[in-house]
N, C-alpha and C. Protein backbone atom coordinates (compact mmCIF):
# COMPACT_ATOMS: atom_id res chain seq x y z
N UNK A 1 65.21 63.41 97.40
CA UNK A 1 65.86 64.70 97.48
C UNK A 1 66.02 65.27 96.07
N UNK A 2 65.73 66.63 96.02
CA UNK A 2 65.73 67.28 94.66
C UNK A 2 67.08 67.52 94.47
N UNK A 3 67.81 67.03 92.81
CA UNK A 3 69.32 67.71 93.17
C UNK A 3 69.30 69.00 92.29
N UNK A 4 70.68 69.80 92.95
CA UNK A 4 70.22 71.05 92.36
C UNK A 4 70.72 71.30 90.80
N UNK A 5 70.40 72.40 90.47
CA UNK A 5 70.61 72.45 89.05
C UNK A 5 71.15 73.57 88.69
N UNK A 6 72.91 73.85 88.09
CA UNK A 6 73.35 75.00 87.83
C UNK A 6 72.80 75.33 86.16
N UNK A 7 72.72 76.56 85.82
CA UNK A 7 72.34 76.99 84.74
C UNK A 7 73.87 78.00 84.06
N UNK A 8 74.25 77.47 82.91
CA UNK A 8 75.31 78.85 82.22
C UNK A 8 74.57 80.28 81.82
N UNK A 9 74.78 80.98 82.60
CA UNK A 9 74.35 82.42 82.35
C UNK A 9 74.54 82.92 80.77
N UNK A 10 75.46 82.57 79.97
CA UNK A 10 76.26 83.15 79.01
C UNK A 10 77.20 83.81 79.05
N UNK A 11 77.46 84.46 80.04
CA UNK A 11 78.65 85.46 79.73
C UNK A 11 79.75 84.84 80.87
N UNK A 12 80.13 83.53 81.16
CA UNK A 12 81.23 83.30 81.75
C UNK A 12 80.34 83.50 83.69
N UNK A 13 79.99 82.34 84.13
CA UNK A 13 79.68 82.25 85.75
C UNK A 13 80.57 83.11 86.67
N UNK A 14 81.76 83.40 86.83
CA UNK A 14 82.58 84.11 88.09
C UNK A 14 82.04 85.45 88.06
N UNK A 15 80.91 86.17 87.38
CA UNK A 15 80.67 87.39 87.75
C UNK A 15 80.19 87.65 89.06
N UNK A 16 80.53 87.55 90.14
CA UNK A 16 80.03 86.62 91.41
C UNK A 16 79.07 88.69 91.77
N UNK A 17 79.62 89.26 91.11
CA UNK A 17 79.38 90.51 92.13
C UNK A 17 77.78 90.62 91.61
N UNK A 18 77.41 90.22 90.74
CA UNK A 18 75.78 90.70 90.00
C UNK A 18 75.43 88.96 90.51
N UNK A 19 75.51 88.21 91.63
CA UNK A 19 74.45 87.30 91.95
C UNK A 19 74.58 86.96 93.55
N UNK A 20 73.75 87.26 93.70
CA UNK A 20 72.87 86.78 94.99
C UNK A 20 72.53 85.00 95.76
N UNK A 21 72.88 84.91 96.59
CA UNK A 21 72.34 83.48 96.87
C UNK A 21 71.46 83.86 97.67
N UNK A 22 70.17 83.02 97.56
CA UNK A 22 68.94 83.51 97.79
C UNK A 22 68.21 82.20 98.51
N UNK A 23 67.67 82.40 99.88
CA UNK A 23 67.00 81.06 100.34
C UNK A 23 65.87 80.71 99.86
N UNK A 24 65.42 79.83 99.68
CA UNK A 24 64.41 79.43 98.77
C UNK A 24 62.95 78.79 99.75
N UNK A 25 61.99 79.42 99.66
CA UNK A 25 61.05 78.88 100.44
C UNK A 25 61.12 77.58 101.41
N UNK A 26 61.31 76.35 100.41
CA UNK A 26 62.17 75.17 100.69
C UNK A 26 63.49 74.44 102.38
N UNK A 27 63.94 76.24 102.27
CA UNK A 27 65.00 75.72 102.85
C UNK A 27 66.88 75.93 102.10
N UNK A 28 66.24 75.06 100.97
CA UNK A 28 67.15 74.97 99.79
C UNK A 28 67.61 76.03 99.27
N UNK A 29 68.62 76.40 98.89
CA UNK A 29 69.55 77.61 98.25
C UNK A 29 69.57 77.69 96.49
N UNK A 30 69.15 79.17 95.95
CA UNK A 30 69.29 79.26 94.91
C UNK A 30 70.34 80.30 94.66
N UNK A 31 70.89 80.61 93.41
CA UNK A 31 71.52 81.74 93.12
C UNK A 31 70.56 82.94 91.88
N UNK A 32 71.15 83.70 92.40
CA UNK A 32 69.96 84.75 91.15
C UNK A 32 70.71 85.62 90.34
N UNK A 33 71.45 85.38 89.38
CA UNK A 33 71.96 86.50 88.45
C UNK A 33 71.01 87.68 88.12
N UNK A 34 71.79 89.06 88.75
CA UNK A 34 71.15 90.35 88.71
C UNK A 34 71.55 90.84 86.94
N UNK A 35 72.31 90.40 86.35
CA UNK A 35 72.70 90.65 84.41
C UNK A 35 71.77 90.03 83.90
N UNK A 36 71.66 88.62 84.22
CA UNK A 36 70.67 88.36 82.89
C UNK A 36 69.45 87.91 83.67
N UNK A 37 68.89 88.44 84.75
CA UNK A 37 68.03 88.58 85.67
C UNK A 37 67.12 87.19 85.70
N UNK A 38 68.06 86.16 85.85
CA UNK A 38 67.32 84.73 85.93
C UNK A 38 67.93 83.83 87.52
N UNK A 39 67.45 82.68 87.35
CA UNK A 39 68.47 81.76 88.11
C UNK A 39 69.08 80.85 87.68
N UNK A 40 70.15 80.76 88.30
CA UNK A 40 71.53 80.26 87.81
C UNK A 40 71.57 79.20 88.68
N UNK A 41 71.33 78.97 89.84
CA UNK A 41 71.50 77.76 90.27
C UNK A 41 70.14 77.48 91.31
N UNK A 42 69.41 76.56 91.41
CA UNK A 42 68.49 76.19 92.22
C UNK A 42 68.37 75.01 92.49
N UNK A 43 67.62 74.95 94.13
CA UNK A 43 67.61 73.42 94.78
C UNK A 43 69.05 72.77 95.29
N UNK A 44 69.87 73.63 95.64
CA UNK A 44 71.14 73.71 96.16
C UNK A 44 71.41 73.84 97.83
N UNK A 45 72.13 72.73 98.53
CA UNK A 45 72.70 73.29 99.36
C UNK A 45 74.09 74.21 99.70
N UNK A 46 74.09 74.32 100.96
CA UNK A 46 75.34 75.51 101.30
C UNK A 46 76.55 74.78 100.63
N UNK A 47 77.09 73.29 100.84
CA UNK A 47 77.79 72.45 100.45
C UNK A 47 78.12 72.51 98.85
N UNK A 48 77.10 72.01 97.90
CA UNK A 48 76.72 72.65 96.44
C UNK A 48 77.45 73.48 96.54
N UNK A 49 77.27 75.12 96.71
CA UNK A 49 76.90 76.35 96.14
C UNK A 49 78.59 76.46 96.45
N UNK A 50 79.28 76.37 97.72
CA UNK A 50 80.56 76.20 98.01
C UNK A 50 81.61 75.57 97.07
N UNK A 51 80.97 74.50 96.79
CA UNK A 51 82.41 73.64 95.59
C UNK A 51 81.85 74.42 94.17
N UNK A 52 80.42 74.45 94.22
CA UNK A 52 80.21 75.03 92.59
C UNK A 52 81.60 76.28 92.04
N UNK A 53 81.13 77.59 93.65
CA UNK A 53 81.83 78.61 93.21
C UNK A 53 83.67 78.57 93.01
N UNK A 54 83.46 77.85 94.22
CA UNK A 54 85.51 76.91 94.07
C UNK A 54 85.61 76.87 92.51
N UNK A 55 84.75 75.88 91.93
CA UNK A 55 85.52 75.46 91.06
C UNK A 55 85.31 76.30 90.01
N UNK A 56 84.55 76.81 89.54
CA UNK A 56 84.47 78.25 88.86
C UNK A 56 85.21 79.04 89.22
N UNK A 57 85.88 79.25 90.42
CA UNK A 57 87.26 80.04 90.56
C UNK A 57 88.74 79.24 89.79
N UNK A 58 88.62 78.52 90.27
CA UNK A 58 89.97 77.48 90.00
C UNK A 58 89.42 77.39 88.53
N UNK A 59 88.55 77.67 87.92
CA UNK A 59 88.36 77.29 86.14
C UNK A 59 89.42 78.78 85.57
N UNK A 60 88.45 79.84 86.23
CA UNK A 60 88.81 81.12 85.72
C UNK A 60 90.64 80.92 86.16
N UNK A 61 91.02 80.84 87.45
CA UNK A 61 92.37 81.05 87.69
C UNK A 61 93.34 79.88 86.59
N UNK A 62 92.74 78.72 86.08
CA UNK A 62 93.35 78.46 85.15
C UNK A 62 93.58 78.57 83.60
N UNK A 63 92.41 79.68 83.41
CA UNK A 63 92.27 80.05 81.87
C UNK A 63 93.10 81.35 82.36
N UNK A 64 92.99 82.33 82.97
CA UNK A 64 94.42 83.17 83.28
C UNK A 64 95.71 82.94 83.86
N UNK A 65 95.83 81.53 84.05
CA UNK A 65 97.30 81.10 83.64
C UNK A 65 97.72 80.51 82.87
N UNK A 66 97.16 79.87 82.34
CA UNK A 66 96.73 79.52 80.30
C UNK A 66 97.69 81.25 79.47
N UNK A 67 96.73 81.89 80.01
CA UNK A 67 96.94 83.34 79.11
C UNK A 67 98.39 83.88 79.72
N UNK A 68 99.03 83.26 80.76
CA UNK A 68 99.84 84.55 80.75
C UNK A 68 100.98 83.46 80.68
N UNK A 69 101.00 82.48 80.65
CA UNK A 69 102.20 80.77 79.88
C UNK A 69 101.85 81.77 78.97
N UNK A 70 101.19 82.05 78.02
CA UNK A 70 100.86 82.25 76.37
C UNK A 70 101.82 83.07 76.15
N UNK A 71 101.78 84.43 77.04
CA UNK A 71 102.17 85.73 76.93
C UNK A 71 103.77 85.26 76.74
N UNK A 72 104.32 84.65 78.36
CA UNK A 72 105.64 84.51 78.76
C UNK A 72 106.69 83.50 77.95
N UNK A 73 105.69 82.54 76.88
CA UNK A 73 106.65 81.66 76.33
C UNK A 73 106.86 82.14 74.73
N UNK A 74 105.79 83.23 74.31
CA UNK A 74 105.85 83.71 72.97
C UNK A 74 107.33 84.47 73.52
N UNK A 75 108.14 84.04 72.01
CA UNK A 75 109.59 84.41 71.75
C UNK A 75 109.40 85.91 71.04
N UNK A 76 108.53 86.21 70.38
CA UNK A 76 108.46 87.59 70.00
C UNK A 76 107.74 88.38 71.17
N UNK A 77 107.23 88.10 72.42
CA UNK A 77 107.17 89.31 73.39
C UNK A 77 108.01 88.85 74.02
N UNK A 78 108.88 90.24 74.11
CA UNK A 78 110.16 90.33 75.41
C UNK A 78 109.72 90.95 76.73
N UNK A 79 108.33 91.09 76.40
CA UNK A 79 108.32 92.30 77.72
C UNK A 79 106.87 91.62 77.84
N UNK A 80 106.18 90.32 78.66
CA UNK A 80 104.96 89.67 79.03
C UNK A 80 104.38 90.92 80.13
N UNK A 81 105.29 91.14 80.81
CA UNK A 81 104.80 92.00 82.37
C UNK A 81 104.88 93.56 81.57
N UNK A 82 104.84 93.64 80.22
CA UNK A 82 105.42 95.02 79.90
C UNK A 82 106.44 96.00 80.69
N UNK A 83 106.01 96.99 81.29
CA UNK A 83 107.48 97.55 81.82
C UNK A 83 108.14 97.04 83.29
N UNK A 84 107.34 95.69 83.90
CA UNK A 84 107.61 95.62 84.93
C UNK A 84 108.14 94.22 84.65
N UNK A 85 108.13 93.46 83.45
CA UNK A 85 109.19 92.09 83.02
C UNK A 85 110.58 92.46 83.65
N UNK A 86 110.50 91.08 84.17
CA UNK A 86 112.37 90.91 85.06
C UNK A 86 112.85 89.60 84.06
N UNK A 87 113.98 90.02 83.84
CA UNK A 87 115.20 88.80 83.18
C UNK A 87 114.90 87.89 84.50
N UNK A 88 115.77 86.63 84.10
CA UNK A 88 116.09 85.92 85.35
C UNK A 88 117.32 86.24 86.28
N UNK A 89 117.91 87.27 85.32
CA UNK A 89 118.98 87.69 86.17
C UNK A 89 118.72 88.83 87.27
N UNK A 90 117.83 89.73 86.54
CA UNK A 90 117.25 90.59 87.54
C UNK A 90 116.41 90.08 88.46
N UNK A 91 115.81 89.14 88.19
CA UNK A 91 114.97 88.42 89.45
C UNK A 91 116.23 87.74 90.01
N UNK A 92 116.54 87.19 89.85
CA UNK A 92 117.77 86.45 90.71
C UNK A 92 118.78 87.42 91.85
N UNK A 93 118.64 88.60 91.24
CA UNK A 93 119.40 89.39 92.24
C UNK A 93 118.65 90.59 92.69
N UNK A 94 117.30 89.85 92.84
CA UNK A 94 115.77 90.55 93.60
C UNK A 94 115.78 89.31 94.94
N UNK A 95 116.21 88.13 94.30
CA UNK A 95 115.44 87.41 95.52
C UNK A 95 116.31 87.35 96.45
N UNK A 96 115.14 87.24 98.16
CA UNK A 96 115.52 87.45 99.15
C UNK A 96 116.18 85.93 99.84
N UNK A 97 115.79 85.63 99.12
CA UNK A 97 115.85 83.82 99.82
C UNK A 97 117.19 83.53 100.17
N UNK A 98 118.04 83.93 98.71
CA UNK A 98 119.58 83.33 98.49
C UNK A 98 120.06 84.09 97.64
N UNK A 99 121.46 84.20 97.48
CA UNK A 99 122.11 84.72 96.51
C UNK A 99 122.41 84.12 95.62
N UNK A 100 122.18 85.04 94.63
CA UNK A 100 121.87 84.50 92.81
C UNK A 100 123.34 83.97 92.95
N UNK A 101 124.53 83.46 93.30
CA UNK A 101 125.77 82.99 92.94
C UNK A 101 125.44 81.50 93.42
N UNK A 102 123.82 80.63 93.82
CA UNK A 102 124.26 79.53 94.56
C UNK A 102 122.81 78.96 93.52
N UNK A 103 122.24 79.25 92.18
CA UNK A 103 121.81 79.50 91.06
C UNK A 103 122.38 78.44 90.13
């Protein structure tokens, strides 16, 4: 069995909207980046192509929560959410759950 083979595009994989998964004569599943007009992944099954993109999500969703820890623990920005930052007090007497007196 051929195993498949992902390729780094360069500019960061989650651009999911410029690639195509494409059946491959084979049977076998490739992907086709429409930016840098190559393939990015070939000799892939449905299985493959499924955890590949997972985890290229879960990469990206943890380099943007990387960035926004960054934002929320720097002591010189007071305002991470800019005008929509809540104290904990104002969140506390936002939430629906319980009343901020049991805090």
């Amino acid at each position: 069995m051929t195993e498949a083979v992902f390729t780094d595009c360069g500019y960061g994989m989650m651009n999911v909207m410029g690639q195509q998964i494409i059946k491959q004569p084979d049977g076998r599943l490739a992907v086709f980046d429409t930016v840098s007009d190559s393939f990015i992944v070939v000799d892939a099954d449905a299985e493959e192509i499924t955890e590949w993109r997972a985890e290229e999500a879960a990469e990206a969703a943890r380099e943007r929560t990387k960035a926004e820890l960054a934002r929320v623990l720097d002591e010189s920005n007071d305002h991470p959410y800019r005008q929509f930052t809540l104290t904990w007090e104002e969140a506390s007497r936002r939430d629906r759950r319980s009343p901020a007196d049991d805090r």
